[in-house]
N, C-alpha and C. Protein backbone atom coordinates (compact mmCIF):
# COMPACT_ATOMS: atom_id res chain seq x y z
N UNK A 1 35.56 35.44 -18.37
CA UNK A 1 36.72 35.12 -17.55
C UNK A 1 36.99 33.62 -17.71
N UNK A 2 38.10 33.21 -17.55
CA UNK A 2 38.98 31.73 -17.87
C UNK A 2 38.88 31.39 -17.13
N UNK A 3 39.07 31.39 -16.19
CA UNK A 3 39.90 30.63 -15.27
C UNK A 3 38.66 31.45 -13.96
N UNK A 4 37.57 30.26 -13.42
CA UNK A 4 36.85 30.48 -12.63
C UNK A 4 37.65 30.98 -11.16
N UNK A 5 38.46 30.50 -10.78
CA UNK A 5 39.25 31.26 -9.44
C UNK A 5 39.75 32.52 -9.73
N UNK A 6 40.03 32.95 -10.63
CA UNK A 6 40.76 34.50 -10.75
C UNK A 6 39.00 35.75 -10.67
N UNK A 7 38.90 36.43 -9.71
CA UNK A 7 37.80 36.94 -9.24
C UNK A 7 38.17 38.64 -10.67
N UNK A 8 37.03 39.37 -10.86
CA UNK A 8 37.42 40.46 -11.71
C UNK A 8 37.81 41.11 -11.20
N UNK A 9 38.09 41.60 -9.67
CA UNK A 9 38.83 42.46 -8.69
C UNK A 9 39.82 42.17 -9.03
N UNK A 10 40.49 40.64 -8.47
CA UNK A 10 41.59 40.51 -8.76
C UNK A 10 42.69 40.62 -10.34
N UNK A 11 41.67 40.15 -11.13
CA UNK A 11 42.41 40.51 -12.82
C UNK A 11 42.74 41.95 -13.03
N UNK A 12 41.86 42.67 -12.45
CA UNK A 12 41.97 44.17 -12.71
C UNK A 12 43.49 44.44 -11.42
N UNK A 13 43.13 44.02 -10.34
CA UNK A 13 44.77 44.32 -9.59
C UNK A 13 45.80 44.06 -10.24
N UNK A 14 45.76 42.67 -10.59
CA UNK A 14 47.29 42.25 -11.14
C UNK A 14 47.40 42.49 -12.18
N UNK A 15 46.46 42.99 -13.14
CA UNK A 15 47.03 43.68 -14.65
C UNK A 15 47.46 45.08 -14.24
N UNK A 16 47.13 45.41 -13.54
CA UNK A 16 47.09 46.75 -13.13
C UNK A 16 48.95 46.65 -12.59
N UNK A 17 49.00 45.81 -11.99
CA UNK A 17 50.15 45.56 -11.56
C UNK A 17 51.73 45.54 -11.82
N UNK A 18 51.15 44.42 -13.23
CA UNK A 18 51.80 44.03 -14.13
C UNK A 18 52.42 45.20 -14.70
N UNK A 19 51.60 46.34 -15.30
CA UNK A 19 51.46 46.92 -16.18
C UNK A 19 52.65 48.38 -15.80
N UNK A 20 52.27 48.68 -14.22
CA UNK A 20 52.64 49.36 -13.68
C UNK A 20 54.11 49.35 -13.63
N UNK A 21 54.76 48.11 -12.76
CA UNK A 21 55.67 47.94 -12.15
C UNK A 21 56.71 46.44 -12.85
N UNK A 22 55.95 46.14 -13.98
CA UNK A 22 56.40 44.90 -14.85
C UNK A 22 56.79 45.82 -16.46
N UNK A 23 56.06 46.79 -17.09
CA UNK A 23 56.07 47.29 -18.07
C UNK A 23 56.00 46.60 -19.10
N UNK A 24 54.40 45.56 -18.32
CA UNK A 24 53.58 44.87 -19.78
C UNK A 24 52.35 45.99 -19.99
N UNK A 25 52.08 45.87 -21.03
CA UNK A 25 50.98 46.31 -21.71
C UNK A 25 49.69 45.62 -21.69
N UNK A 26 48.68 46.38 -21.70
CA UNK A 26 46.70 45.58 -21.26
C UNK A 26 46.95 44.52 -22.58
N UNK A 27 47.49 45.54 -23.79
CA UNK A 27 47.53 44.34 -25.30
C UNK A 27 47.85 43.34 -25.06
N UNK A 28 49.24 43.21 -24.61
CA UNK A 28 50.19 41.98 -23.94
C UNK A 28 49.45 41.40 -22.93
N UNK A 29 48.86 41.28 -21.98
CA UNK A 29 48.21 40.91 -21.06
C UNK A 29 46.80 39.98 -21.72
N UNK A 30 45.96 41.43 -22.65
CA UNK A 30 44.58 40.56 -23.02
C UNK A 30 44.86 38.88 -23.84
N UNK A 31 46.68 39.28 -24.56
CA UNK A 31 46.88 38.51 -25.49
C UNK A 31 47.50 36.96 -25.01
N UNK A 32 47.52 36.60 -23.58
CA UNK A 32 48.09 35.97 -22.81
C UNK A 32 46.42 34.99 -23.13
N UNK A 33 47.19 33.30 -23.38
CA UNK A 33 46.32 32.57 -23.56
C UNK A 33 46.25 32.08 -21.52
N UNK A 34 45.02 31.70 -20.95
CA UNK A 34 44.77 32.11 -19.60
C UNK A 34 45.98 30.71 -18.97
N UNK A 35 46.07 29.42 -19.23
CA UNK A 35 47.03 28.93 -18.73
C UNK A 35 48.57 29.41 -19.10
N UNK A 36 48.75 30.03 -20.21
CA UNK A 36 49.92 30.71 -20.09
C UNK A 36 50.39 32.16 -19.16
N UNK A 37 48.98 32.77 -19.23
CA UNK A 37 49.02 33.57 -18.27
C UNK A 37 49.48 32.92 -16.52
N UNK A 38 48.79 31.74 -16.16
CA UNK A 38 49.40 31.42 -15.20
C UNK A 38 50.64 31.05 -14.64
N UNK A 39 51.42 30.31 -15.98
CA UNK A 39 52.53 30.01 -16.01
C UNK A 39 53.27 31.35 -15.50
N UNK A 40 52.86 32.29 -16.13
CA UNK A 40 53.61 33.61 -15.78
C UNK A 40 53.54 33.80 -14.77
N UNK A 41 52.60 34.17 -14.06
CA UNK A 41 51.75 34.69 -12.81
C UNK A 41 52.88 33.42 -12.22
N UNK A 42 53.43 32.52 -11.78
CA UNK A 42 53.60 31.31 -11.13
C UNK A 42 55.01 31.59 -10.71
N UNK A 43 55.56 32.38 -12.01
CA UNK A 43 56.83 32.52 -12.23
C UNK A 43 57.51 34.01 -11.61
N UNK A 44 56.61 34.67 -11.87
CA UNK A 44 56.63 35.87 -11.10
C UNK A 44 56.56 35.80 -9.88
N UNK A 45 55.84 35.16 -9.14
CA UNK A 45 55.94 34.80 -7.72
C UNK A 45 56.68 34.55 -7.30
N UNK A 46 57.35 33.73 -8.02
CA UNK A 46 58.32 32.97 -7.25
C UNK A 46 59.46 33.87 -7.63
N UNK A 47 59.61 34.77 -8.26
CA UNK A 47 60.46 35.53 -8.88
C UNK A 47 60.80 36.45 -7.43
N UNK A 48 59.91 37.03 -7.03
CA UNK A 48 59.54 37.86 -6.08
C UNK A 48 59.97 37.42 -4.55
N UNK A 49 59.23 36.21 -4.49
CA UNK A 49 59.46 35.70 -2.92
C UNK A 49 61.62 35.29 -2.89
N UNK A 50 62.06 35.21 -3.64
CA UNK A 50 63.60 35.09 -4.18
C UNK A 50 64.25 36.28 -3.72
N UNK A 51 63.41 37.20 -4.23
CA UNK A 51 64.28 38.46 -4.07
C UNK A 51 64.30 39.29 -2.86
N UNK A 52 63.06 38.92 -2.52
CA UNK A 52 62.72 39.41 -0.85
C UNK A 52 63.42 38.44 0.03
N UNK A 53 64.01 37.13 0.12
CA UNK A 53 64.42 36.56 0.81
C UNK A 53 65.91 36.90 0.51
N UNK A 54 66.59 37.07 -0.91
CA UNK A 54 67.87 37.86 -1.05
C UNK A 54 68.07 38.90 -0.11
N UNK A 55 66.93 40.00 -0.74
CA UNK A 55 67.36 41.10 0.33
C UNK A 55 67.37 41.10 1.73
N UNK A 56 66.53 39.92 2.47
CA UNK A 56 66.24 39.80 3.33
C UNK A 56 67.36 39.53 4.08
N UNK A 57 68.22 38.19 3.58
CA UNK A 57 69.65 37.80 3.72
C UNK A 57 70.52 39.14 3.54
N UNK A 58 70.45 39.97 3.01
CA UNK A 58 71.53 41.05 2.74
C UNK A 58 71.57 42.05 4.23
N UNK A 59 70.45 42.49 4.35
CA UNK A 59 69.71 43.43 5.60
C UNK A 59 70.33 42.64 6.62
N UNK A 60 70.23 41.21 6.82
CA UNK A 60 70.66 40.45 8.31
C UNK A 60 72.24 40.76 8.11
N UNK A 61 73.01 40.60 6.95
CA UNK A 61 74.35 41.12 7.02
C UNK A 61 75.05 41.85 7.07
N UNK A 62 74.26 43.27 6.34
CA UNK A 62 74.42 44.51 6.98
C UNK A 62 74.11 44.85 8.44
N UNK A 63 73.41 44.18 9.20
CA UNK A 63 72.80 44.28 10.58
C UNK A 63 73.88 43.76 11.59
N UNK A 64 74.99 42.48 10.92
CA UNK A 64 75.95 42.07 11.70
C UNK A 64 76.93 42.45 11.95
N UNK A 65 77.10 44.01 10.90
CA UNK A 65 78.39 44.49 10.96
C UNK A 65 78.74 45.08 11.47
């Protein structure tokens, strides 16, 4: 493992994750050099917390109508 903070529970969740609901591949994943992997991982987050706060904003406007 690379990157001493990423626990093997957790690598196995978020590839698992990835893989699932991203439609990367374990290949694509093993082939991720580990700071580029984070870059990703960084980007995705923030990808995420965006879209939940979009929808979040959408739900309060449907709620006003």
């Amino acid at each position: 493992m690379a990157l001493s903070h990423d626990s093997l529970e957790n690598r196995y969740r978020t590839d698992f994750s990835l893989m699932k609901h991203h439609n990367l591949s374990l290949t694509e994943l093993d082939g991720l050099i580990p700071w580029e992997r984070e870059i990703y991982l960084t980007l995705l987050k923030q990808y995420v917390e965006e879209e939940n706060e979009r929808i979040k904003q959408q739900n309060r406007k449907l709620g006003n109508m």
